[in-house]
C-alpha atoms as a PDB file:
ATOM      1  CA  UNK A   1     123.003 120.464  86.729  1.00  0.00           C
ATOM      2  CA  UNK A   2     120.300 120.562  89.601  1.00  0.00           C
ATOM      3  CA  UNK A   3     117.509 119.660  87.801  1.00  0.00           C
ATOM      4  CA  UNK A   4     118.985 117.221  85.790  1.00  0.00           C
ATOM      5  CA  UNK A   5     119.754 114.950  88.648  1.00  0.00           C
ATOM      6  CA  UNK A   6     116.304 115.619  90.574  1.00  0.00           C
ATOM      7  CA  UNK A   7     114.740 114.477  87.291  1.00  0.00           C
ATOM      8  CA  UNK A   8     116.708 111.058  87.149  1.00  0.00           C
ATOM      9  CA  UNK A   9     117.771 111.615  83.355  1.00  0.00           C
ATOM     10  CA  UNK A  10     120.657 110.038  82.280  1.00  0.00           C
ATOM     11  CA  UNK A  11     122.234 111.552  79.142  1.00  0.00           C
ATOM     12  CA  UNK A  12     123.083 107.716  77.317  1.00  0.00           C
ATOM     13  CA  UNK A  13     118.945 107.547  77.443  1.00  0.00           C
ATOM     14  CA  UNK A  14     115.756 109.410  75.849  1.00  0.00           C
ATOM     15  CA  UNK A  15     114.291 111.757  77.640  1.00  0.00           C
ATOM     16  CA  UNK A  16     110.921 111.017  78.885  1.00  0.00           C
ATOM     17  CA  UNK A  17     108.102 113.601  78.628  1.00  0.00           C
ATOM     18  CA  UNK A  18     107.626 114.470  81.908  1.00  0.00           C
ATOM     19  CA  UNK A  19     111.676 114.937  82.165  1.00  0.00           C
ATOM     20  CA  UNK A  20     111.991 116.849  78.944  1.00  0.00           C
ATOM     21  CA  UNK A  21     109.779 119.859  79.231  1.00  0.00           C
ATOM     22  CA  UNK A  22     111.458 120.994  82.976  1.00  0.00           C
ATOM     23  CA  UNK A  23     114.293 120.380  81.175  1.00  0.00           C
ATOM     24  CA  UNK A  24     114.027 122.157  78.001  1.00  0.00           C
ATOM     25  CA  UNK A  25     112.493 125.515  80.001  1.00  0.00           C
ATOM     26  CA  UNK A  26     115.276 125.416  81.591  1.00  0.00           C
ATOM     27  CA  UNK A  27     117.721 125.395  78.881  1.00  0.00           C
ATOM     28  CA  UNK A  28     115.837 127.582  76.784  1.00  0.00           C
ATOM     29  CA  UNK A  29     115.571 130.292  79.794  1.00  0.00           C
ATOM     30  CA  UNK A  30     119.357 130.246  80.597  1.00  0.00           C
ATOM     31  CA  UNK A  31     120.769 129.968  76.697  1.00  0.00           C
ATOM     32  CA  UNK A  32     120.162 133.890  76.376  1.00  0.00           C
ATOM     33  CA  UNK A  33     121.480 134.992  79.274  1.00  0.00           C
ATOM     34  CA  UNK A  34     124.561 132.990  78.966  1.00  0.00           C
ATOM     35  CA  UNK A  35     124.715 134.646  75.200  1.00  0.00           C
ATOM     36  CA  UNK A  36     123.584 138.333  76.713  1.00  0.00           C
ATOM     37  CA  UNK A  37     127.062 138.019  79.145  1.00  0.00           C
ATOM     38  CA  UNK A  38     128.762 136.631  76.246  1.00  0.00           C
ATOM     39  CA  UNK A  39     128.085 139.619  74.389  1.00  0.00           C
ATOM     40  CA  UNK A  40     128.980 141.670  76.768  1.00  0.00           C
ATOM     41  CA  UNK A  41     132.222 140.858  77.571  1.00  0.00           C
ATOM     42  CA  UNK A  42     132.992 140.629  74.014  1.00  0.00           C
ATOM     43  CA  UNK A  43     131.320 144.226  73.716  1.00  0.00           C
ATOM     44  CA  UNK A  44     129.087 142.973  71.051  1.00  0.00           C
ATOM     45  CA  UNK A  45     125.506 142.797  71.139  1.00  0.00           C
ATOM     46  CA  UNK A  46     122.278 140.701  69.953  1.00  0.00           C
ATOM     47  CA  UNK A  47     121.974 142.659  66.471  1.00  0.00           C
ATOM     48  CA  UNK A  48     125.454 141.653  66.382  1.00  0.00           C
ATOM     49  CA  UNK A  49     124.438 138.114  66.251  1.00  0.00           C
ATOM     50  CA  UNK A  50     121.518 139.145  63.637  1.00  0.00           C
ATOM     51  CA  UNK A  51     118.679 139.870  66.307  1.00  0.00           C
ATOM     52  CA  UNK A  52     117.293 143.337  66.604  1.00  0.00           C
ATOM     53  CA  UNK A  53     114.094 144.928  67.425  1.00  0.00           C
ATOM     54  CA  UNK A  54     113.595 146.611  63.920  1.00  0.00           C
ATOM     55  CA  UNK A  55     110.540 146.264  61.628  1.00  0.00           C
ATOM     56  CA  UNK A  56     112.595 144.330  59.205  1.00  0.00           C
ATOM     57  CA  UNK A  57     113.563 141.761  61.633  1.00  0.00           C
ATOM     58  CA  UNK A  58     109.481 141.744  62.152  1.00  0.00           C
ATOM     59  CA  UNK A  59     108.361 141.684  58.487  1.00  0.00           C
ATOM     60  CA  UNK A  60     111.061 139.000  57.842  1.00  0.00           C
ATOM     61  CA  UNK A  61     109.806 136.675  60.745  1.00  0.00           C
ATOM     62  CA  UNK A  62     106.532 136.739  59.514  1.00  0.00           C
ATOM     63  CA  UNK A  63     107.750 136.476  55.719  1.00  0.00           C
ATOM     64  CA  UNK A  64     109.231 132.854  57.217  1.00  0.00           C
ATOM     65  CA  UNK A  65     106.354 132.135  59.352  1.00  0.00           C
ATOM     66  CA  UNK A  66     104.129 131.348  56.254  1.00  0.00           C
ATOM     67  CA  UNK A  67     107.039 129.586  54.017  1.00  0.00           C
ATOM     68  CA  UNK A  68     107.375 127.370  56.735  1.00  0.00           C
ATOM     69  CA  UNK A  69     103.842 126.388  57.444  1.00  0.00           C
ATOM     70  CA  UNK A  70     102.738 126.680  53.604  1.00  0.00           C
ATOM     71  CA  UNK A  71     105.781 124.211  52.625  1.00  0.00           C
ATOM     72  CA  UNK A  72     104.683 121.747  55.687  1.00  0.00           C
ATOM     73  CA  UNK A  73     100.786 122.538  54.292  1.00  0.00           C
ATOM     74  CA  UNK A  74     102.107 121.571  50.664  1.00  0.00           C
ATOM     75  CA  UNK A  75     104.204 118.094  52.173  1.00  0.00           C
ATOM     76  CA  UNK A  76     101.084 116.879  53.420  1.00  0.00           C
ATOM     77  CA  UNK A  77      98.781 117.519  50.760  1.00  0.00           C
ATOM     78  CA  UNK A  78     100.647 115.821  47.915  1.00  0.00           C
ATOM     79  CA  UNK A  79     100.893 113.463  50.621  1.00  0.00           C
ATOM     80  CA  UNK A  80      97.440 112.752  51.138  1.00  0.00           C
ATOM     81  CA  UNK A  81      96.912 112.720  47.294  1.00  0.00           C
ATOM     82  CA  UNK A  82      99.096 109.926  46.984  1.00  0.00           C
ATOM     83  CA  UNK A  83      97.095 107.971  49.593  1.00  0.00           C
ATOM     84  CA  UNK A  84     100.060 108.035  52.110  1.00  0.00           C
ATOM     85  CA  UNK A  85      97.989 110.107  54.870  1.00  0.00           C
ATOM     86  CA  UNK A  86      94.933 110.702  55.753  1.00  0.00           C
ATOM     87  CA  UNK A  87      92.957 114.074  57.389  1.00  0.00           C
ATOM     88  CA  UNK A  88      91.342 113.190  60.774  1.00  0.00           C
ATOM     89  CA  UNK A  89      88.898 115.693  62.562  1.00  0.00           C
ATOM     90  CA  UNK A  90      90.778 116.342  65.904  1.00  0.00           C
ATOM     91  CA  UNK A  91      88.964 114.723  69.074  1.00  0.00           C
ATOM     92  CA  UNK A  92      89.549 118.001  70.921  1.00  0.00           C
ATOM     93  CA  UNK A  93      87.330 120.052  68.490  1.00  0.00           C
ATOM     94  CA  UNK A  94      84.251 117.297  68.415  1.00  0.00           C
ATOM     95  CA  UNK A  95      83.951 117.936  72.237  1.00  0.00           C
ATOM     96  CA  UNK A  96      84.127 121.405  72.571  1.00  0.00           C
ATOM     97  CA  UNK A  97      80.895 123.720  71.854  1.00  0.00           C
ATOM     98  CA  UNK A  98      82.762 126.778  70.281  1.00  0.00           C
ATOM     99  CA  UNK A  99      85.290 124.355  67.567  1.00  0.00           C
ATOM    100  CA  UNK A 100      86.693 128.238  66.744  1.00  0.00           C
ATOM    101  CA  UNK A 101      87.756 128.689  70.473  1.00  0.00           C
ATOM    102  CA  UNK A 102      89.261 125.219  70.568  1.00  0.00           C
ATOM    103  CA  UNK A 103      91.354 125.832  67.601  1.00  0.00           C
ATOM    104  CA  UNK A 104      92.784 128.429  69.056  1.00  0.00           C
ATOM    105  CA  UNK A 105      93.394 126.819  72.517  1.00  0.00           C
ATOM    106  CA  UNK A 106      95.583 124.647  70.474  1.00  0.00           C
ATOM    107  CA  UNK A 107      96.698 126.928  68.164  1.00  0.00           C
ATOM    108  CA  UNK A 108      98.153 130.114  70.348  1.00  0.00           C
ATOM    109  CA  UNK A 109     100.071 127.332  72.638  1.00  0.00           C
ATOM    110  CA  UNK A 110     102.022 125.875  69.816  1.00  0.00           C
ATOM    111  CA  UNK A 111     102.751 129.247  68.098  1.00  0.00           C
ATOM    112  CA  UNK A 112     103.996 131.029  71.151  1.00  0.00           C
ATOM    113  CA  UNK A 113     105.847 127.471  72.086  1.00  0.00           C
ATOM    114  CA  UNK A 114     107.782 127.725  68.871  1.00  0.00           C
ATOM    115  CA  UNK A 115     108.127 130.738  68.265  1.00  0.00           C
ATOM    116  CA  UNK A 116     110.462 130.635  71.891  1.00  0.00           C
ATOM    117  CA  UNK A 117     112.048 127.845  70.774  1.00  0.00           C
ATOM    118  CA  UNK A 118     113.530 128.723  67.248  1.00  0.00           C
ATOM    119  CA  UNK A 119     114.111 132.663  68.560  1.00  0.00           C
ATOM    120  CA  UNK A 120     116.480 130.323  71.444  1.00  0.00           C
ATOM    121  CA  UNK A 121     118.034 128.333  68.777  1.00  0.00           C
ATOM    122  CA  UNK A 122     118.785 130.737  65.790  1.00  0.00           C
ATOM    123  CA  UNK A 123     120.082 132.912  68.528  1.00  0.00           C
ATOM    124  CA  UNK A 124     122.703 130.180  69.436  1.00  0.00           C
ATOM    125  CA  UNK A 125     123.358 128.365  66.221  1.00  0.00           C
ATOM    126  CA  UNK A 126     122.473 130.690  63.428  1.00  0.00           C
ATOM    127  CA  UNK A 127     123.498 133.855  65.268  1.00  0.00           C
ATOM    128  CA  UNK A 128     126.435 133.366  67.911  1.00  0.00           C
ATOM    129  CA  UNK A 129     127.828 130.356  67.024  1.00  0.00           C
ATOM    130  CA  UNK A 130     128.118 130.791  63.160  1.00  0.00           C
ATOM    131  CA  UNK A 131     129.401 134.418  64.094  1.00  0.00           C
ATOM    132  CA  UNK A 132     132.695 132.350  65.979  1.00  0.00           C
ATOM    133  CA  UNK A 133     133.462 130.584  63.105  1.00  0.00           C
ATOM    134  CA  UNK A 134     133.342 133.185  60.733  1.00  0.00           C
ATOM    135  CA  UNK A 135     136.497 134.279  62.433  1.00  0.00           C
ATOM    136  CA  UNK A 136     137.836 131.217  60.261  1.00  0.00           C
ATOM    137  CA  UNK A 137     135.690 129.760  58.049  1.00  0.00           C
ATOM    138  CA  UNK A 138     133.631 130.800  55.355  1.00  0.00           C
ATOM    139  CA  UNK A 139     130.046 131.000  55.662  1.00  0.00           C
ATOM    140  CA  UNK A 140     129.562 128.133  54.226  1.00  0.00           C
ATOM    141  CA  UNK A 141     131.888 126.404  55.778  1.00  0.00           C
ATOM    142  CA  UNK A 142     131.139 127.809  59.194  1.00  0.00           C
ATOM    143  CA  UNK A 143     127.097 127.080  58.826  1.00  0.00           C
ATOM    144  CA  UNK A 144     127.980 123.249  58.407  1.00  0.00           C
ATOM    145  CA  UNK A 145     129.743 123.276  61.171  1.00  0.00           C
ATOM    146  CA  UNK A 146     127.124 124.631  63.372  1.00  0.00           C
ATOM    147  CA  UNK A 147     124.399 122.643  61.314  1.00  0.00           C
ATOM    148  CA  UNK A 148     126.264 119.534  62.604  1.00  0.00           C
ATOM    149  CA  UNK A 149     126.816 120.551  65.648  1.00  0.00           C
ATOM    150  CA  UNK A 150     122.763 121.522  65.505  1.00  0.00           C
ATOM    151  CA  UNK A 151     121.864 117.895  65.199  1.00  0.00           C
ATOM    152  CA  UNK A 152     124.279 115.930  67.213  1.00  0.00           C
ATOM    153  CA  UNK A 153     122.562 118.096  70.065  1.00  0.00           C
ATOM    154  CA  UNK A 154     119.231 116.504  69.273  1.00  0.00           C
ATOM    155  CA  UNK A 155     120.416 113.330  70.237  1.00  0.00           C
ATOM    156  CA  UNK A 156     120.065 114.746  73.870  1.00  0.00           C
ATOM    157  CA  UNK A 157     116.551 114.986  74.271  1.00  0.00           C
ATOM    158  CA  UNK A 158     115.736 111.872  71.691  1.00  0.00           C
ATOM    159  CA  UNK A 159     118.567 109.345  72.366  1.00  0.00           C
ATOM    160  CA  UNK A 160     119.277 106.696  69.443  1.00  0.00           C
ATOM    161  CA  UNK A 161     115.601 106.827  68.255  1.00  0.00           C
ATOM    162  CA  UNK A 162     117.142 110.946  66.415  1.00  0.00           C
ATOM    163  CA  UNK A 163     120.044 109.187  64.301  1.00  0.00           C
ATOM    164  CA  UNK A 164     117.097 108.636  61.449  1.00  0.00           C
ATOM    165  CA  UNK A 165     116.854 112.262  61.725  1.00  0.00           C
ATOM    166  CA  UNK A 166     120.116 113.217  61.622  1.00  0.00           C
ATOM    167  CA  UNK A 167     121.006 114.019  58.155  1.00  0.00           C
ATOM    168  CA  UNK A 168     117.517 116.321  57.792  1.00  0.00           C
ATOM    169  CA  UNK A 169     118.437 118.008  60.790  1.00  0.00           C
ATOM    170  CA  UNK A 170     121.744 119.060  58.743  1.00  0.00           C
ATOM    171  CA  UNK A 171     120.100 120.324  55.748  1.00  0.00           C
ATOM    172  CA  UNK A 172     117.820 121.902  57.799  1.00  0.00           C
ATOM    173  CA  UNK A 173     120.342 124.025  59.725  1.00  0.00           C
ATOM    174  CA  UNK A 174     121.945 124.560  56.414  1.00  0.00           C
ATOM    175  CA  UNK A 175     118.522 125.831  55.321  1.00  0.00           C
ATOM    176  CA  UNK A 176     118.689 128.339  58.377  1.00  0.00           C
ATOM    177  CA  UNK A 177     121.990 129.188  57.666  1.00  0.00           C
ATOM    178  CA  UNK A 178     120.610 130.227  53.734  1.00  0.00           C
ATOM    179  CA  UNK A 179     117.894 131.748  55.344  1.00  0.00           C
ATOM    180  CA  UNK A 180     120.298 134.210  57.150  1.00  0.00           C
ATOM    181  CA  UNK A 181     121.972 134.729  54.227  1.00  0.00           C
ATOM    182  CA  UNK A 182     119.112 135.944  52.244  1.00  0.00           C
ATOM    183  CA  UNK A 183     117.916 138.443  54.874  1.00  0.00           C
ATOM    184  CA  UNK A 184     121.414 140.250  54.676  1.00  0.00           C
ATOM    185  CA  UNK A 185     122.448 138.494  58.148  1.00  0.00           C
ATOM    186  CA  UNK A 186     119.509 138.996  60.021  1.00  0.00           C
ATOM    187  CA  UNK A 187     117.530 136.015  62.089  1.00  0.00           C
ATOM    188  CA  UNK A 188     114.560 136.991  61.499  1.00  0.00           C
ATOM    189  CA  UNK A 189     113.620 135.139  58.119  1.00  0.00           C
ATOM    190  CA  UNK A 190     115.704 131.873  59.970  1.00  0.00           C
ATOM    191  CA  UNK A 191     113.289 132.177  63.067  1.00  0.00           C
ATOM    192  CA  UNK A 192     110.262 132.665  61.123  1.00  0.00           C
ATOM    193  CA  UNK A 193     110.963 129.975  59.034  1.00  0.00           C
ATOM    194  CA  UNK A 194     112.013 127.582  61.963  1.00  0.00           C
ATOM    195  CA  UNK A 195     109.123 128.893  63.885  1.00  0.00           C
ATOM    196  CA  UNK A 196     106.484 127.895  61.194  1.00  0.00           C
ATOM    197  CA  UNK A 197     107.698 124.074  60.714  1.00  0.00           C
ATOM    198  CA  UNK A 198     107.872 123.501  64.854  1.00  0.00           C
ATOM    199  CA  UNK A 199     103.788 125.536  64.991  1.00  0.00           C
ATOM    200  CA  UNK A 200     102.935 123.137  61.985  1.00  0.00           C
ATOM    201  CA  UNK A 201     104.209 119.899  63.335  1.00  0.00           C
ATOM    202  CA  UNK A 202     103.304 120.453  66.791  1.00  0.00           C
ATOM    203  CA  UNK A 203      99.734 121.381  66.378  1.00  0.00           C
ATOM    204  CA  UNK A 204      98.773 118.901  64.242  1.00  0.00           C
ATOM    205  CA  UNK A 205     100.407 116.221  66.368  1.00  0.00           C
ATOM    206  CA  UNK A 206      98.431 117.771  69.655  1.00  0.00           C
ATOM    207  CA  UNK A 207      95.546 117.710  67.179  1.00  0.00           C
ATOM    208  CA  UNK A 208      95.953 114.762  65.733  1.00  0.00           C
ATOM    209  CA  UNK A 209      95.038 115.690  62.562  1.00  0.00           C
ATOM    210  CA  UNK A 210      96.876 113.573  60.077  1.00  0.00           C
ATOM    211  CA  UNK A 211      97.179 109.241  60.339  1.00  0.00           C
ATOM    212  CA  UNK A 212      99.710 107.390  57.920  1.00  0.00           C
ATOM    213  CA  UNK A 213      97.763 104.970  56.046  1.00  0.00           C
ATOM    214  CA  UNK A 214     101.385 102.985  55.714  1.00  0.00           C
ATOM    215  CA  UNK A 215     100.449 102.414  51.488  1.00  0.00           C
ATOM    216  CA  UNK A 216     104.092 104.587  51.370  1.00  0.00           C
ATOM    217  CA  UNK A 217     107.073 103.241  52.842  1.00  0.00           C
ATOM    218  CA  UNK A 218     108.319 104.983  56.534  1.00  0.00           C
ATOM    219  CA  UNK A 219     111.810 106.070  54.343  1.00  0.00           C
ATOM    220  CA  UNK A 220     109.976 108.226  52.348  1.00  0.00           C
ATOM    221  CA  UNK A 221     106.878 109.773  54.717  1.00  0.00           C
ATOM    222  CA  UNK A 222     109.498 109.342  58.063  1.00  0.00           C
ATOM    223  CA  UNK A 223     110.587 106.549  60.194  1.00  0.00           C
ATOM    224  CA  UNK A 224     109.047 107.017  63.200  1.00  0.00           C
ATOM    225  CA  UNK A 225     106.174 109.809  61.769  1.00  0.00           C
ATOM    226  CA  UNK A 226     109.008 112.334  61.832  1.00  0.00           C
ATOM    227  CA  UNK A 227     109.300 114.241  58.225  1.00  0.00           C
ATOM    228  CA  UNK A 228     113.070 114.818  58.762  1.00  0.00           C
ATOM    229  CA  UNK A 229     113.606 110.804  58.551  1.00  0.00           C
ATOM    230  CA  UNK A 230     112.108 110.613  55.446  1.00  0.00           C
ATOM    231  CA  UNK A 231     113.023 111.589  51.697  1.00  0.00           C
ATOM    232  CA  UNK A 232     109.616 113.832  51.253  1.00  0.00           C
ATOM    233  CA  UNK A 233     111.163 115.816  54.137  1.00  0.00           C
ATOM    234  CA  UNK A 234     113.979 116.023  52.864  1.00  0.00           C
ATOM    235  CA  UNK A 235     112.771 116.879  49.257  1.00  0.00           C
ATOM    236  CA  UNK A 236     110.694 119.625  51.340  1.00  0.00           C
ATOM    237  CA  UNK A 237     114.014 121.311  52.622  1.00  0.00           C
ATOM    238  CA  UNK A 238     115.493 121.257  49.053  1.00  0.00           C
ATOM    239  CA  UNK A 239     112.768 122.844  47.624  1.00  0.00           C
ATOM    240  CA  UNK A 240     112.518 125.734  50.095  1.00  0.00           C
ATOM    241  CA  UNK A 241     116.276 126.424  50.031  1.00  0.00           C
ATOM    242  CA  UNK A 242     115.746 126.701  46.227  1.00  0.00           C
ATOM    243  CA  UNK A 243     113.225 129.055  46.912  1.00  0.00           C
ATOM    244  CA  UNK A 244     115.180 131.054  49.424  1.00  0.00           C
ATOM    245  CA  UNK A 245     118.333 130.966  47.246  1.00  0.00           C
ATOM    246  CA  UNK A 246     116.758 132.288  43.735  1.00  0.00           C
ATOM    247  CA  UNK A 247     114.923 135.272  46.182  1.00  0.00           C
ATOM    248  CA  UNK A 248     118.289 136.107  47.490  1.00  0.00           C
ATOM    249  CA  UNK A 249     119.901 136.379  44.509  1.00  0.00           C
ATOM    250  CA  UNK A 250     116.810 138.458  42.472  1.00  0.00           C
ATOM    251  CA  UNK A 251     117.126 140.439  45.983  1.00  0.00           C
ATOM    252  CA  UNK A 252     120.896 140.987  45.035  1.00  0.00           C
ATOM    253  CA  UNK A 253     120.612 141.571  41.727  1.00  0.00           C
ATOM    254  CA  UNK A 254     117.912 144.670  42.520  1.00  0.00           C
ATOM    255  CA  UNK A 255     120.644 146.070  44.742  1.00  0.00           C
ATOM    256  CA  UNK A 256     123.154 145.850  42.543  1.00  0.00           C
END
C-alpha cells in the first residue's frame, strides 16, 4: 500500500512507533468499509455480524467494559501483594495543577483509543470472520480458527518480539469468541470486554503507574511487561472465561 512504502516498513521487521500509528489509522479506518461492501454484496448487514445500534448491544458493552478493567484491576493487585509490582504516582499528574483534569487528559484518550480499536477488531474477527466459518465449522471450531488467525496478525505490528504472546493472544480471542456466545451472538459484551483490557493497559503504561520489582520471574508477570506472555495473564483469561461461561449458562437456564 501507499503508506506503507512512504513509511519505509518492511513487514519481516517491528514496526516502529512513529510507523505504527499512520499505519494502524489507516487500517482501522478502511477495515469497515471493506466489511460495509462486503455486506452488501452478500446482502447482509452489520447486526448480521453481531453489531447493532440497540440498547442491548449498549448495556452489554458497558457490562464488558468493567469485567475487563476490574479483572486487569484484580491481576495487578494480587500482584502487588506478592511484591511483584509496585504503584508509582504518574509524573504527568505531579506537574499538573488540577491532578483531576490530568487524569482525564489521559484517561478519555485511551478509552476512546480502545474503544475504536476492539469495535474494528470484533467487527472483523469475532463478527465477519467467525460468521464465514460457521458455514463449516462449529462455533467452536470456527472461533479457533479466527483466534489463530487473531494472533498470527499481531506479529505485523510487533515482529518476533509477539511470539511470547502468542498463545495468550489465542485464549484471548477464544475468550471473545465465549464472550459472543454469552450475549446470544451479539459483539457488544466481546467489545466491551476487549475495550476494557486495551483502556487498562494503555493508560497505565502512558501513566506509568505500575514498575516490576523483578522478585517474580518475567514467565509468570510477562516477558517483556506484556501480561499475555506470562502465566498470571493467562490465569486472568481463564478465570474470566469461567466467569463468562457459568453467566451464560445461568442466562440459559432462565430462558429455558
Amino acid at each position: 500500500m501507499p503508506l506503507a512504502i512512504a513509511l519505509h516498513w518492511q513487514p519481516s521487521q517491528p514496526l516502529a512507533p512513529s510507523q505504527k500509528l499512520p499505519l494502524l489509522a489507516s487500517l482501522y479506518l478502511i477495515a469497515p468499509a471493506v466489511l460495509w461492501r462486503a455486506a452488501l454484496l452478500e446482502e447482509t448487514s452489520f447486526t448480521d455480524y453481531g453489531l447493532s445500534w440497540a440498547s442491548s448491544t449498549f448495556a452489554s458493552f458497558g457490562l464488558g467494559l468493567l469485567l475487563g478493567v476490574s479483572s486487569l484491576t484484580v491481576l495487578f493487585i494480587v500482584q502487588q501483594v506478592l511484591g511483584w509490582l509496585s504503584w508509582q504516582r504518574p509524573l504527568q499528574l505531579k506537574a499538573e495543577g488540577n491532578a483531576g483534569i490530568a487524569l482525564l487528559k489521559l484517561l478519555l484518550p485511551t478509552l476512546l483509543l480502545g474503544t475504536w480499536v476492539s469495535v474494528t477488531e470484533e467487527l472483523i474477527f469475532r463478527g465477519f470472520l467467525v460468521n464465514q466459518l460457521l458455514q463449516d465449522y462449529s462455533l467452536w471450531l470456527a472461533g479457533a480458527i479466527a483466534s489463530l488467525i487473531f494472533a498470527l496478525l499481531h506479529l505485523v505490528w510487533e515482529g518476533k518480539e509477539n511470539i511470547p504472546q502468542l498463545p495468550g493472544l489465542w485464549f484471548m480471542g477464544m475468550v471473545l469468541v465465549l464472550a459472543r456466545w454469552v450475549d446470544g451472538g451479539g459483539l457488544g459484551l466481546a467489545c466491551g470486554l476487549h475495550a476494557g483490557w486495551i483502556w487498562a493497559i494503555a493508560s497505565l503504561e502512558a501513566m506509568e503507574a505500575i514498575a516490576y520489582t523483578g522478585r517474580g520471574s518475567a514467565w509468570l508477570t510477562g516477558l517483556g511487561g506484556k501480561p499475555l506472555a506470562g502465566v498470571m495473564g493467562v490465569l486472568l483469561l481463564l478465570v474470566t472465561g469461567a466467569i463468562l461461561w457459568e453467566f451464560g449458562l445461568a442466562s440459559r437456564a432462565s430462558l429455558g
